[in-house]
N, C-alpha and C. Protein backbone atom coordinates (compact mmCIF):
# COMPACT_ATOMS: atom_id res chain seq x y z
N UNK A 1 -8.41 -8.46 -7.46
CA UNK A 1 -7.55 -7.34 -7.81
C UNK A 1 -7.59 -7.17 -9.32
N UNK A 2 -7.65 -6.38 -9.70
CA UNK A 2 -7.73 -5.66 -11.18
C UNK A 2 -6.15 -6.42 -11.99
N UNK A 3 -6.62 -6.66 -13.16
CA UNK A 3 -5.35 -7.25 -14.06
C UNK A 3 -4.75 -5.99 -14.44
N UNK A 4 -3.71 -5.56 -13.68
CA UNK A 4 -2.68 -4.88 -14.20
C UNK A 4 -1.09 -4.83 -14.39
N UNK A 5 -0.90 -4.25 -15.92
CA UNK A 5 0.82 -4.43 -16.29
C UNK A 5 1.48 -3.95 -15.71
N UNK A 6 2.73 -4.20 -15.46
CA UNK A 6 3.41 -4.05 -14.48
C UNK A 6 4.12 -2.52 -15.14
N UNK A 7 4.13 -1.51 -14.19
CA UNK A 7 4.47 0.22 -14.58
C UNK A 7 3.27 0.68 -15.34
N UNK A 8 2.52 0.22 -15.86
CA UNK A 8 1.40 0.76 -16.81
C UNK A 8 0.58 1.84 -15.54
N UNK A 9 0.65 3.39 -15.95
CA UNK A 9 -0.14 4.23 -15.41
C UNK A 9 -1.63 3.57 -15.26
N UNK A 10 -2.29 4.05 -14.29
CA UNK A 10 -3.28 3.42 -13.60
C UNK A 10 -3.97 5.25 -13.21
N UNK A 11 -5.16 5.54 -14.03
CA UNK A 11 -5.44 7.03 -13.75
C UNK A 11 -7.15 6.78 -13.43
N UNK A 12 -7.98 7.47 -13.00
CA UNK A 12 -8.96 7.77 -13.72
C UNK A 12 -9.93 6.70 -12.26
N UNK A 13 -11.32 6.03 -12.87
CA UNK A 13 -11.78 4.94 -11.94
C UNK A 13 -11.06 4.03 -11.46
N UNK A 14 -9.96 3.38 -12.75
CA UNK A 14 -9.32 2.26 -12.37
C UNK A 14 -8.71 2.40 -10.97
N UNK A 15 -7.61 4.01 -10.88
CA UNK A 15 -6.99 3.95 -9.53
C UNK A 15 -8.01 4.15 -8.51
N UNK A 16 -8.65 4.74 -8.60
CA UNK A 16 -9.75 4.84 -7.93
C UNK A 16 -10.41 3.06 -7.13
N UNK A 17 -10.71 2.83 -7.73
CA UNK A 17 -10.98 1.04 -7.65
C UNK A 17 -9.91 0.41 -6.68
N UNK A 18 -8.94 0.48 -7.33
CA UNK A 18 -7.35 0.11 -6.94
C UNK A 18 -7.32 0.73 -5.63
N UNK A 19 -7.42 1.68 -5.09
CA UNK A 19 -7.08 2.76 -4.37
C UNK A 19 -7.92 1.89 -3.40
N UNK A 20 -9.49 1.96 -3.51
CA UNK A 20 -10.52 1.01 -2.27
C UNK A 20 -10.15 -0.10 -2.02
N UNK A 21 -9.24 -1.01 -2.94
CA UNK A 21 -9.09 -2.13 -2.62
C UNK A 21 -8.08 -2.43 -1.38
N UNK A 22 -6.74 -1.54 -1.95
CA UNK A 22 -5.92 -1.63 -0.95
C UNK A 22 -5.79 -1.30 0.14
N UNK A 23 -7.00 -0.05 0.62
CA UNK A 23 -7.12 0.34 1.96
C UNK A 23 -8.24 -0.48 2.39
N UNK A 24 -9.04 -1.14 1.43
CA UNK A 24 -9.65 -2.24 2.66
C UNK A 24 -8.61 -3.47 3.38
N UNK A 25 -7.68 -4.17 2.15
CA UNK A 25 -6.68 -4.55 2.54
C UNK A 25 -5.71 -4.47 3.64
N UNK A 26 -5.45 -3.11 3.53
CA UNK A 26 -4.37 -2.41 3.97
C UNK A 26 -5.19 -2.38 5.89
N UNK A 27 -5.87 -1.82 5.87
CA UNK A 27 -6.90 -1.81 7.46
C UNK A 27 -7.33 -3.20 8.17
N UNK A 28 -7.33 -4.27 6.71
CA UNK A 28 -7.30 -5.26 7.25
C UNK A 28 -6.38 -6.26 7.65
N UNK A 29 -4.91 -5.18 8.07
CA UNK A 29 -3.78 -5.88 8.28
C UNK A 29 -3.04 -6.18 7.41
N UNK A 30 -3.05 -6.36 6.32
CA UNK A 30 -2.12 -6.94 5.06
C UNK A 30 -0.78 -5.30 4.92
N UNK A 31 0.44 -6.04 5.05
CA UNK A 31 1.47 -4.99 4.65
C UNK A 31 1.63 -4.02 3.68
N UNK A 32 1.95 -3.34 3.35
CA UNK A 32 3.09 -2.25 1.98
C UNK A 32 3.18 -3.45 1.13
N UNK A 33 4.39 -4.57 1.83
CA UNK A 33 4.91 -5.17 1.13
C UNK A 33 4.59 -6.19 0.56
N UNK A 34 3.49 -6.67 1.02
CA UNK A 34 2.54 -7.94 0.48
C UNK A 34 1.52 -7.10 -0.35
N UNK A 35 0.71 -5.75 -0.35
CA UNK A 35 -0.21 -5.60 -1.12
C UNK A 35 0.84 -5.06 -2.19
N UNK A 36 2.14 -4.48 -2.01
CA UNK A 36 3.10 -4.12 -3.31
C UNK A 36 3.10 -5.70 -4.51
N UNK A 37 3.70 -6.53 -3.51
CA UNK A 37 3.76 -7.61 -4.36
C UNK A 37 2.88 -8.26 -5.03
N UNK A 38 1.49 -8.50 -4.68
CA UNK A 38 0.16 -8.89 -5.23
C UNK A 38 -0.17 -8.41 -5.90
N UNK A 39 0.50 -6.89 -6.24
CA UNK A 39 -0.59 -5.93 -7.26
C UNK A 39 0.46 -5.67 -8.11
N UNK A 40 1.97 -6.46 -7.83
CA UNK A 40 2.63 -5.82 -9.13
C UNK A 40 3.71 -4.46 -8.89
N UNK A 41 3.28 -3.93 -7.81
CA UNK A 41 3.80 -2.69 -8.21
C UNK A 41 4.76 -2.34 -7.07
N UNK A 42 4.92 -1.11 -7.45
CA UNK A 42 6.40 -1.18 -5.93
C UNK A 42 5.40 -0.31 -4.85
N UNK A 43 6.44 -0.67 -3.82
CA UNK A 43 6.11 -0.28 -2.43
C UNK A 43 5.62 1.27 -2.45
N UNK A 44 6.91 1.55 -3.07
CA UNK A 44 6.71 3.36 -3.27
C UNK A 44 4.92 3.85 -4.11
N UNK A 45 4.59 3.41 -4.53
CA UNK A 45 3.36 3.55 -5.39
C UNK A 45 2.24 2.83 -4.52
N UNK A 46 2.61 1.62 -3.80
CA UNK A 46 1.22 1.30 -2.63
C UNK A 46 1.50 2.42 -1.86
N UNK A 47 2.00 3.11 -1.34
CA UNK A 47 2.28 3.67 0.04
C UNK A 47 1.63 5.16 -0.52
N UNK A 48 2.17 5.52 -2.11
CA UNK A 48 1.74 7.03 -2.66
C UNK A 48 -0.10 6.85 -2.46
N UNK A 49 -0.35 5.49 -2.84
CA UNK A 49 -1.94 5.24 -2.78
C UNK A 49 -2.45 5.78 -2.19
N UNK A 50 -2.21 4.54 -0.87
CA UNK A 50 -2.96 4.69 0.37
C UNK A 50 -3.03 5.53 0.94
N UNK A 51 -1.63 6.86 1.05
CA UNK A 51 -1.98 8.20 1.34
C UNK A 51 -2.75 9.34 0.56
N UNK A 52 -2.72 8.60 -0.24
CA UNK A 52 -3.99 9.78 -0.87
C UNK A 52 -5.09 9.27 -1.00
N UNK A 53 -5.48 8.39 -0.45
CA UNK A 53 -6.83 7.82 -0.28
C UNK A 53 -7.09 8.11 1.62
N UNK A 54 -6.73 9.12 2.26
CA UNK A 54 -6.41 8.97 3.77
C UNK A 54 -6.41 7.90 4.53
N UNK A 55 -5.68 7.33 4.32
CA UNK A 55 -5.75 5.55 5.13
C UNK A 55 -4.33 6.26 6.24
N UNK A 56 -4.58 6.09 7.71
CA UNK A 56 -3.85 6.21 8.59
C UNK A 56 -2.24 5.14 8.49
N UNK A 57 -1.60 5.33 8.33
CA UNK A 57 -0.44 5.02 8.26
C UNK A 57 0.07 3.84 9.49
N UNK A 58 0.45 2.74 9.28
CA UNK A 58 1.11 1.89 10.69
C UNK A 58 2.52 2.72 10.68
N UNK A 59 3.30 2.52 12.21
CA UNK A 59 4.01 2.50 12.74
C UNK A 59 5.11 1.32 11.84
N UNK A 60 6.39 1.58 12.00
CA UNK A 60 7.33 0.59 11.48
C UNK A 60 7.32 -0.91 12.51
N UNK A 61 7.41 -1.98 11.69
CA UNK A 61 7.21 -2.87 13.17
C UNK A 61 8.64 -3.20 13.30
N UNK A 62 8.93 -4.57 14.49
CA UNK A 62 10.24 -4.85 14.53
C UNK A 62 10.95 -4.27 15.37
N UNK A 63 11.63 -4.79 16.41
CA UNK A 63 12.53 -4.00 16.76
C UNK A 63 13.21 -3.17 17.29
N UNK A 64 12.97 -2.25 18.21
CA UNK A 64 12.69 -0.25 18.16
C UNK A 64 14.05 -0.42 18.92
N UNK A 65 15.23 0.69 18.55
CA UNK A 65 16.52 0.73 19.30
C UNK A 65 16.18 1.58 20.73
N UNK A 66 16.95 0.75 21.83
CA UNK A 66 16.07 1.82 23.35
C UNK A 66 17.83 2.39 23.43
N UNK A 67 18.18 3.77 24.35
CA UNK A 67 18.95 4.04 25.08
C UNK A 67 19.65 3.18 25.83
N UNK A 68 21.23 2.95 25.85
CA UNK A 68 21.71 2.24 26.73
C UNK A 68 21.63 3.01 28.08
N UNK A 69 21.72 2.31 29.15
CA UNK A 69 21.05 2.06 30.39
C UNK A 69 22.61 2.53 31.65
């Protein structure tokens, strides 16, 4: 992963770079919240990534509330 400061804009090849890394990541199972934390940056900014790099989005896991019965 690329040495980067933490909030420091990221424009140009670099995001670009950044951008391939995390959707190979990202496809290869690794979370929002684990590639947020590895790279420094917040969730909100992995997630702005990966959608603009078209990486298909997971489902929320955990949980799902059903209708009572």
């Amino acid at each position: 992963m690329a040495d980067l400061k933490k909030g420091a804009r990221i424009t140009g090849a670099a995001r670009d770079k950044l951008a391939s890394d995390l959707k190979r990541k990202y496809e290869k199972g690794a979370s929002i919240r684990a590639l947020a934390e590895s790279t420094g940056r917040s969730y909100g900014f992995v997630h702005r990534v990966l959608s603009e790099s078209g990486v298909q989005l997971r489902g929320r896991g955990g949980a799902t509330r059903s209708k009572k019965k």
